[in-house]
Protein backbone atom coordinates (compact mmCIF):
# COMPACT_ATOMS: atom_id res chain seq x y z
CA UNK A 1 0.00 0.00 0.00
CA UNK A 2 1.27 3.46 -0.98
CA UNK A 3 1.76 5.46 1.89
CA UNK A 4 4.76 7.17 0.78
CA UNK A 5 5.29 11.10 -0.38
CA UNK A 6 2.27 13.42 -2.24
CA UNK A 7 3.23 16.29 -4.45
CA UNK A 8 6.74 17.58 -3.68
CA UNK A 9 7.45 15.26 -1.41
CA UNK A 10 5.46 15.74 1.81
CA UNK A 11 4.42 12.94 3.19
CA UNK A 12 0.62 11.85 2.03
CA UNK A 13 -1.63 13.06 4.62
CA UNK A 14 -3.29 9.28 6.50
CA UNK A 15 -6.10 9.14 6.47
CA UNK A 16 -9.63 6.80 7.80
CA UNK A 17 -13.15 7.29 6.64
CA UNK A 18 -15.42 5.87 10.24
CA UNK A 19 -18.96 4.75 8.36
CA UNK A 20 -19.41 4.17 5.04
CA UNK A 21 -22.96 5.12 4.27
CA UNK A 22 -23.76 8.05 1.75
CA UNK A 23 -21.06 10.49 2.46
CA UNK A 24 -18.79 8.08 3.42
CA UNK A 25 -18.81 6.09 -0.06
CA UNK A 26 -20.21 8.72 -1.88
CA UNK A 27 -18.79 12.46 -0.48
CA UNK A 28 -15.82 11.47 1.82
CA UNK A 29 -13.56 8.64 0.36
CA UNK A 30 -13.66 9.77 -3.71
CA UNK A 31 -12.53 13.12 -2.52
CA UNK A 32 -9.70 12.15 -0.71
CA UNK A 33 -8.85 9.03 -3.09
CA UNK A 34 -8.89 11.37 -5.41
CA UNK A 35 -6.16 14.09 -4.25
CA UNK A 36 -2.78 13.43 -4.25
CA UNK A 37 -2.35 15.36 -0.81
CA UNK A 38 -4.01 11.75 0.90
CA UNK A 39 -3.88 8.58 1.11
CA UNK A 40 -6.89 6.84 2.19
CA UNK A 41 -5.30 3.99 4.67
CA UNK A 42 -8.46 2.44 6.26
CA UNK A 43 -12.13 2.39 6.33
CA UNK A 44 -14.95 1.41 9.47
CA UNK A 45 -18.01 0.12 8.67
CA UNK A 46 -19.70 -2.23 10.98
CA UNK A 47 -22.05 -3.81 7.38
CA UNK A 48 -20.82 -6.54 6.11
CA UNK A 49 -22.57 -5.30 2.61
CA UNK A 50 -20.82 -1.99 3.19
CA UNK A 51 -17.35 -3.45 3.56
CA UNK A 52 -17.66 -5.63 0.49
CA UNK A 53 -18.63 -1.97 -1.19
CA UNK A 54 -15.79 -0.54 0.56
CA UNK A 55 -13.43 -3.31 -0.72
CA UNK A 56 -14.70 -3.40 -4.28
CA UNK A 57 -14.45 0.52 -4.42
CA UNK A 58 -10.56 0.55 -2.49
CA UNK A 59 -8.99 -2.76 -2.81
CA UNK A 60 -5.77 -1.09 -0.98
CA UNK A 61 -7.37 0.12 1.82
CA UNK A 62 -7.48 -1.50 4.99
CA UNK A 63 -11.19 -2.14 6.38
CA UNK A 64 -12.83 -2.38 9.72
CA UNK A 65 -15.41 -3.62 11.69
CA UNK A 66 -15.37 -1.22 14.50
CA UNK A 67 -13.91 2.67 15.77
CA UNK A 68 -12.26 0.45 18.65
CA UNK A 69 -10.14 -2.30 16.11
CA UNK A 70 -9.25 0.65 14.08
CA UNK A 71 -7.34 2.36 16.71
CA UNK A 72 -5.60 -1.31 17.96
CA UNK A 73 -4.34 -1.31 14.67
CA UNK A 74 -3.75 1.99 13.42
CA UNK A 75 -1.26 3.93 15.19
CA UNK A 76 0.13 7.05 12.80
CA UNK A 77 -3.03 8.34 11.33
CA UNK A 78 -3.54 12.13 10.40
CA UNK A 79 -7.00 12.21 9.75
CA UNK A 80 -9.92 10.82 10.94
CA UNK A 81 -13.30 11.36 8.77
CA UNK A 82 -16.60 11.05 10.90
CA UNK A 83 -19.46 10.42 8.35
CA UNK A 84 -21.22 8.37 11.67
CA UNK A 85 -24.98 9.20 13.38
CA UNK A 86 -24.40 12.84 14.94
CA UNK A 87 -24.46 11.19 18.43
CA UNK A 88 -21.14 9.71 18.27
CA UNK A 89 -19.54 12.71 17.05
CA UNK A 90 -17.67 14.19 20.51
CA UNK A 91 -16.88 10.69 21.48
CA UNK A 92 -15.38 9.63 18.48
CA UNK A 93 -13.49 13.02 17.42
CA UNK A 94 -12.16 13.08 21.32
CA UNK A 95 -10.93 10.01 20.75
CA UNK A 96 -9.25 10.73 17.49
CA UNK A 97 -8.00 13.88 18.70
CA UNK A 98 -6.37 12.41 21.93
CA UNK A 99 -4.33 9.78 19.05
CA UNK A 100 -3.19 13.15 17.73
CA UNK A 101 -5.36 13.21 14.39
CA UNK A 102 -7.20 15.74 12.88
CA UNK A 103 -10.70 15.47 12.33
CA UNK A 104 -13.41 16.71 9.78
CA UNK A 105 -16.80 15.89 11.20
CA UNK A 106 -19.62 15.50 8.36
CA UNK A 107 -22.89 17.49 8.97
CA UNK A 108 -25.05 17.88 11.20
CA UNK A 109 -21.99 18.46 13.26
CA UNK A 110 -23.45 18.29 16.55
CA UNK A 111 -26.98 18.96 18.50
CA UNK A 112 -26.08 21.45 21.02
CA UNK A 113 -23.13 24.62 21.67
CA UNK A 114 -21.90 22.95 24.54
CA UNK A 115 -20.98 19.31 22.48
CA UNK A 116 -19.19 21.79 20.04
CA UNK A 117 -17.65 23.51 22.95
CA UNK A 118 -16.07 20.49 23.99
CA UNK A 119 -14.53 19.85 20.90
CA UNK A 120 -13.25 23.56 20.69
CA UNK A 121 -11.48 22.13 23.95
CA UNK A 122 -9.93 19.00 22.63
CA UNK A 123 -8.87 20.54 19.55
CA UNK A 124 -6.98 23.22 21.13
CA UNK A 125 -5.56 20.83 23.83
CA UNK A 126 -4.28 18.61 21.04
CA UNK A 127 -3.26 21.26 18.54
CA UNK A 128 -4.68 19.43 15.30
CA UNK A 129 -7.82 21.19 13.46
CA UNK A 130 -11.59 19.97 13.90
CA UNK A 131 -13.11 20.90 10.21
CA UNK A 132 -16.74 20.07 9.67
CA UNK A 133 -17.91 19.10 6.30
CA UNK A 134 -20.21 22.17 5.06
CA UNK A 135 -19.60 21.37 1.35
CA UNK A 136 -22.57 22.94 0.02
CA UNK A 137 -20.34 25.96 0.17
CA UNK A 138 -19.08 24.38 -3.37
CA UNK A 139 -22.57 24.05 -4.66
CA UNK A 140 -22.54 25.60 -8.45
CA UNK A 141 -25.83 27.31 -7.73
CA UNK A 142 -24.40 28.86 -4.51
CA UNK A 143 -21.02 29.86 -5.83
CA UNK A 144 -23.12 31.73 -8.93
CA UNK A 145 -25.32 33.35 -5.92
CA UNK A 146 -22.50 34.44 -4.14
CA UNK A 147 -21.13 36.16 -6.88
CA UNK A 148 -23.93 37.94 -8.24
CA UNK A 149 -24.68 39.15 -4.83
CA UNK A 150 -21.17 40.47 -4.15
CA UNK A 151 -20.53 41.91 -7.82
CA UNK A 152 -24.30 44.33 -6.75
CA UNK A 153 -25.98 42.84 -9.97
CA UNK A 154 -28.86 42.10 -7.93
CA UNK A 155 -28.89 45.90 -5.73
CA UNK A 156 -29.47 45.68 -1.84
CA UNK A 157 -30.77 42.16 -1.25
CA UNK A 158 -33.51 41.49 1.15
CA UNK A 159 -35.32 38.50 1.23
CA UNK A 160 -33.60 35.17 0.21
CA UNK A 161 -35.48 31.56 -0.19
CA UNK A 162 -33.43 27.85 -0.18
CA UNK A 163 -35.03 24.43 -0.91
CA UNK A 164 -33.59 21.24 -0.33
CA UNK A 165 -36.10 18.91 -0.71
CA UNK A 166 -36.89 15.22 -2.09
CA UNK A 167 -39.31 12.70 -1.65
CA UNK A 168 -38.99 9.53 0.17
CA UNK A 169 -42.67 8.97 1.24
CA UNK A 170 -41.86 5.65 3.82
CA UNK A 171 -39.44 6.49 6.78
CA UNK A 172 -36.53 4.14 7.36
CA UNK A 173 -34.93 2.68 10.46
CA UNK A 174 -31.65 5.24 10.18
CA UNK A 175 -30.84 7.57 11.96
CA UNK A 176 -32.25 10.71 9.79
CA UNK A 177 -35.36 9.54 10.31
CA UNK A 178 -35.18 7.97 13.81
CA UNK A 179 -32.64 9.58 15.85
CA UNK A 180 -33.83 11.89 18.62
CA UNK A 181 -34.31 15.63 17.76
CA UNK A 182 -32.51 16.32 20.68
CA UNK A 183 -29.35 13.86 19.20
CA UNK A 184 -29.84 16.08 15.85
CA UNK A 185 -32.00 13.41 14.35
CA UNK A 186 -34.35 14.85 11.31
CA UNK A 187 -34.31 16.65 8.50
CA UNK A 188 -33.82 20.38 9.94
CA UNK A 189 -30.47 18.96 11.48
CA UNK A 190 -29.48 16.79 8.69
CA UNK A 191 -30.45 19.38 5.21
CA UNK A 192 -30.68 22.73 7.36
CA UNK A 193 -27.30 22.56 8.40
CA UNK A 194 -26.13 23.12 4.59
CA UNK A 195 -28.89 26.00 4.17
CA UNK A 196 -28.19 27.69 7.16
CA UNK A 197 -24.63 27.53 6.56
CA UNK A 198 -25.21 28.82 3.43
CA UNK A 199 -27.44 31.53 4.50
CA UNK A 200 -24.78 32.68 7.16
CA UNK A 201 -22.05 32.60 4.59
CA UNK A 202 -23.91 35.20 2.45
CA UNK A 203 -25.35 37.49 4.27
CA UNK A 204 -24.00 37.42 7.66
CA UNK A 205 -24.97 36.27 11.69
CA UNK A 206 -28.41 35.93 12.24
CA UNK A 207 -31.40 35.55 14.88
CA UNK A 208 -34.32 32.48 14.47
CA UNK A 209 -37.09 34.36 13.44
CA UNK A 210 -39.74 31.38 13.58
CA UNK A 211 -39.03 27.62 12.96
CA UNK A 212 -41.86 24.88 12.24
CA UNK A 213 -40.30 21.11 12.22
CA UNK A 214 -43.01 18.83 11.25
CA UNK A 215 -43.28 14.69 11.19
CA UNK A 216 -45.77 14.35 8.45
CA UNK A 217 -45.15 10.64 7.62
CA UNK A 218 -46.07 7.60 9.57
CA UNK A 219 -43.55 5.57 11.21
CA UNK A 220 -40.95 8.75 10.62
CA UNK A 221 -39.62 9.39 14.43
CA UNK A 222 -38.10 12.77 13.81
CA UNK A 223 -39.04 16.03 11.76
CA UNK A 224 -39.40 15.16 8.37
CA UNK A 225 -40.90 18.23 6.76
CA UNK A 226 -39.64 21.88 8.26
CA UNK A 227 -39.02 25.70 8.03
CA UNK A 228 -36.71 28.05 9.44
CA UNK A 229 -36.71 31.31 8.84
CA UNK A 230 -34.12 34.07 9.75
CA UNK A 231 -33.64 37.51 9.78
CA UNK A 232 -29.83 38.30 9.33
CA UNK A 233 -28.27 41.99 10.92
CA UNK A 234 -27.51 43.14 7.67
CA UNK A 235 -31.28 42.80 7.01
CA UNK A 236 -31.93 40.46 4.89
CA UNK A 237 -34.78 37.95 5.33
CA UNK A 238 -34.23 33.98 5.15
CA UNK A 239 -36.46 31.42 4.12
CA UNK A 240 -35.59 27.81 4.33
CA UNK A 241 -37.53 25.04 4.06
CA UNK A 242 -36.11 21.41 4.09
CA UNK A 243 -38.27 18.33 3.24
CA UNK A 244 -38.75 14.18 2.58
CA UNK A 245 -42.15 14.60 1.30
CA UNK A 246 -41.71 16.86 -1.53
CA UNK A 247 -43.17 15.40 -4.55
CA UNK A 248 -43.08 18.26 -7.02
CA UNK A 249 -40.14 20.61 -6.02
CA UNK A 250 -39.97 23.83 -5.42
CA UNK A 251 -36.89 25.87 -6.91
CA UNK A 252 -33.87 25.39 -5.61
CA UNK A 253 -32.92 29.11 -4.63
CA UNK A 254 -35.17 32.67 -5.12
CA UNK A 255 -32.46 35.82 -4.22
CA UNK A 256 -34.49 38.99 -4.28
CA UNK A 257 -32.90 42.41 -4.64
CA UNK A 258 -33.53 46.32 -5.02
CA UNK A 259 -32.86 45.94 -8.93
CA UNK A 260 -33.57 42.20 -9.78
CA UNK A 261 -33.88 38.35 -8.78
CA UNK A 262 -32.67 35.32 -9.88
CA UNK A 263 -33.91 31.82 -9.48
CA UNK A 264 -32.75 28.38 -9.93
CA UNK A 265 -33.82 24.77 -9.91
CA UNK A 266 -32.64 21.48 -9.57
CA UNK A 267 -30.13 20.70 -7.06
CA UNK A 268 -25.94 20.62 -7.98
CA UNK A 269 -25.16 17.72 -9.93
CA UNK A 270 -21.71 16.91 -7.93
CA UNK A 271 -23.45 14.28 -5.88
CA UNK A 272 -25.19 12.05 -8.20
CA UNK A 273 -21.56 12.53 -10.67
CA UNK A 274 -19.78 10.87 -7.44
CA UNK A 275 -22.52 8.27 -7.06
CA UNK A 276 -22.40 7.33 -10.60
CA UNK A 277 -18.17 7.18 -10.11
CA UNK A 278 -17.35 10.32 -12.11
CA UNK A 279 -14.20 11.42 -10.60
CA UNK A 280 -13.22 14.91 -9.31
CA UNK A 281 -10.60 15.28 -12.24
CA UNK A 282 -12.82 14.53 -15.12
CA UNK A 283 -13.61 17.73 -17.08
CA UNK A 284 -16.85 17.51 -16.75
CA UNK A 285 -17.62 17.09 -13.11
CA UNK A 286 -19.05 19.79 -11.28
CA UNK A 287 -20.57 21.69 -14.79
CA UNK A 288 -23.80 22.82 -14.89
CA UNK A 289 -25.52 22.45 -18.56
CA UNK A 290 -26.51 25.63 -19.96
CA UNK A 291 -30.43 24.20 -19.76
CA UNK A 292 -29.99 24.36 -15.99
CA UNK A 293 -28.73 27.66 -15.83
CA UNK A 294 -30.77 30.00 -13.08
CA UNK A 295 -32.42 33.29 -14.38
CA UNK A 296 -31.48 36.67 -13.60
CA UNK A 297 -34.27 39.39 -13.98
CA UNK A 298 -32.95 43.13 -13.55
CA UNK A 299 -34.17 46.18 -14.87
CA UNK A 300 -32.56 47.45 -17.85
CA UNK A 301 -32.79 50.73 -19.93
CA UNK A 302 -35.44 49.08 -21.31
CA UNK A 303 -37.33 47.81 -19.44
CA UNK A 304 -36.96 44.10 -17.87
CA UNK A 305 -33.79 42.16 -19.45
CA UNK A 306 -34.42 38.14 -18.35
CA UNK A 307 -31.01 35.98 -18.81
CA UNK A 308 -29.76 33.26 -18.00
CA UNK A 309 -26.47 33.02 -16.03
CA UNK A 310 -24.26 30.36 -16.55
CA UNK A 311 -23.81 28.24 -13.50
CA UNK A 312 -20.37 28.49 -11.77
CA UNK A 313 -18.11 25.16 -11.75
CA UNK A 314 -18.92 22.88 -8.39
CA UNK A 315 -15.96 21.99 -6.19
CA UNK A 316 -16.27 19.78 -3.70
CA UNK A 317 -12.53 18.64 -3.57
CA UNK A 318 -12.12 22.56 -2.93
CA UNK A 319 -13.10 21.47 0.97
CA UNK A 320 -10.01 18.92 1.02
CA UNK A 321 -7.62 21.22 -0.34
CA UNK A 322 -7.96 23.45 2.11
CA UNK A 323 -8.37 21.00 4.82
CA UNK A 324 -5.02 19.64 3.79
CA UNK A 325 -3.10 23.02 4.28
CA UNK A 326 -5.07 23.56 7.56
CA UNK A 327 -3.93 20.12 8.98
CA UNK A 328 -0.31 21.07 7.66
CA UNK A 329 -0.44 24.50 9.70
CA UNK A 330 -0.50 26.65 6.41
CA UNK A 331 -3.65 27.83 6.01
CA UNK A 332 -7.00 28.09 8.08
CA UNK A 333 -9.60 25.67 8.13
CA UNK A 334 -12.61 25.08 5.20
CA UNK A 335 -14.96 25.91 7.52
CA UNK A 336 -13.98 27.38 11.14
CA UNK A 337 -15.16 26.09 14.26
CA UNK A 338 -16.77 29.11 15.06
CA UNK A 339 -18.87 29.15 11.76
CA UNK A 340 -20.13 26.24 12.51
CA UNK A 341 -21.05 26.61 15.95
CA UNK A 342 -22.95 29.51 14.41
CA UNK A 343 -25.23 27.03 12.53
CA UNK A 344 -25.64 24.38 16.01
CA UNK A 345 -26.67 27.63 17.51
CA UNK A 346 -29.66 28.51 15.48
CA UNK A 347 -30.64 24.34 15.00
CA UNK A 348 -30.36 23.85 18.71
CA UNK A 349 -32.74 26.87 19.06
CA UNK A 350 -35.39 25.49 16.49
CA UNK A 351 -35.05 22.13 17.80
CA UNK A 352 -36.04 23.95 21.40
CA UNK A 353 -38.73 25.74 20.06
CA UNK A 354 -40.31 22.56 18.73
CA UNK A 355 -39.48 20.56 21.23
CA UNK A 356 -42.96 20.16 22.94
CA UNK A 357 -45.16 20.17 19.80
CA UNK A 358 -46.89 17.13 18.62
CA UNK A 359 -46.13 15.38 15.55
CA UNK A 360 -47.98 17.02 13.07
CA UNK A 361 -48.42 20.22 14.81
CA UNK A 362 -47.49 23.18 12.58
């Protein structure tokens, strides 16, 4: 197994994916397979299907059955990537931390400030980074957003609207849909951590406004259908909504400004391109096609001018880069600790607002 030198010869950064679900096989282990700055030395997955998967996918990687046999046999590791149930997150990053890894912690990072707090402890007593995976920040549609709003195209904004949604009518025995609210169980944990990371990153802290987490389906032991809204101190309104029971789907993202809007639909195509095996390097992953392109309205000399605005390259493997300088001490973190306490703050506050409705109850 290659564990040798990465690009100019510093040593390949070690690393083990813990739980091999959906962003372990699909977000987590391409992305660092795929950059040179890692090598991808071991895998934990307690599924016997999802360690044949893991095998067929890295036949050079070591596997696991269990956090404990990984760290009896693994002694030098530099990274540790938690893509577990949110409830093992302090446990297992302490853990990691105390071996004298870094750790990026995949989303919803944790339920409450004070399990965050902890880990703001044990990182700083260790001295290795704690990076949680926000990688929505590398959406297309969001990059594109985030430019027009800085270049002024769109004027003063004031009210912004994000969708995540799908449909997956029957709740299953996992964790998103049975985990305890309070253990960040649900879909306002699980989806509205990206959109109210992504809110924050555009326009800024923010208070909880109102919040509605509903469990619409039967058998579904945690919100399944909710809405969070925000108002941000540099005035802007947010809307987010986050769903399992979304049949026909609303757009994607609805930015509205003193001179124009712009819309989009569909979600960024980065995830089903690393589901399907496309890697990070081919040309094509992360484009948008020009069909998909949002629509910016603004109003022109004469009168309304409607376009649409190509869609910004996705970059996912952006996070890793930058994780890889921040666990080398030369750069900061993708996403800092403090950002993303930011985002447990306002969850932990819906989740406490909601705590003693009914299911059901709007």
């Amino acid at each position: 197994m290659d564990n040798g030198d990465g690009d100019g010869g510093v040593r390949t950064i070690r690393t083990a994916v813990v739980g091999y679900g959906l962003s372990g096989r699909v977000f987590h282990a391409p992305l660092v397979a795929s950059d040179a700055h890692f090598h991808l030395a071991a895998i934990v997955t307690g599924s016997s299907d999802r360690q044949a998967f893991a095998r067929g996918d890295h036949p050079t990687t070591r596997i696991y059955s269990t956090y404990r046999e990984l760290w009896a046999n693994e002694h030098d590791l530099d990274l540790v990537i938690l893509s577990t149930p949110p409830d093992t997150h302090v446990d297992f990053a302490e853990q990691a931390l105390r071996a004298g890894a870094a750790v990026v912690i995949d989303k919803p990072f944790v339920p409450r400030r004070s399990d965050a707090l902890s880990l703001v402890t044990a990182s700083a007593a260790a001295g290795r980074p704690v990076m949680v995976f926000h990688n929505r920040r590398w959406d297309g549609d969001f990059l594109t957003i985030r430019g027009l709003v800085e270049s002024g195209e769109l004027g003063e904004v004031f009210a912004f609207e994000s969708t995540f949604e799908h449909w997956a009518p029957e709740a299953t025995s996992g964790w998103k849909d049975q985990l305890p609210l309070a253990d960040a169980g649900g879909v306002a944990y699980d989806l509205g951590s990206h959109l109210v990371d992504q809110a924050l990153v555009l326009f800024g802290p923010a208070a909880l406004t109102h919040s509605t987490l509903r469990t619409v389906r039967r058998g579904g032991g945690n919100d399944d259908h909710s809405q969070i809204e925000l108002i941000h101190e540099s005035g802007v309104e947010s809307r987010l909504l986050m769903s399992r029971v979304s049949r026909a789907l609303g757009p994607r993202f609805r930015v509205l400004g003193t001179k124009g809007s712009y819309l989009s639909e569909g979600l960024d195509g980065q995830e089903p391109a690393l589901a399907a095996g496309v890697s990070p390097h081919d040309p094509n992953y992360g484009v948008t096609p020009a069909v998909s392109y949002g629509v910016l309205e603004v109003e022109g000399a004469a009168g309304i001018v409607r376009r649409r605005v190509p869609t910004e390259r996705g970059d996912y493997p952006e996070f890793y880069r930058r994780a890889a300088r921040a666990i080398r001490g030369e750069g900061p973190e993708p996403v800092s600790l403090d950002e993303a306490i930011a985002v447990v703050d306002l969850l932990e506050l819906a989740a406490a607002q909601n705590a003693a409705k009914s299911p059901g109850t709007p």
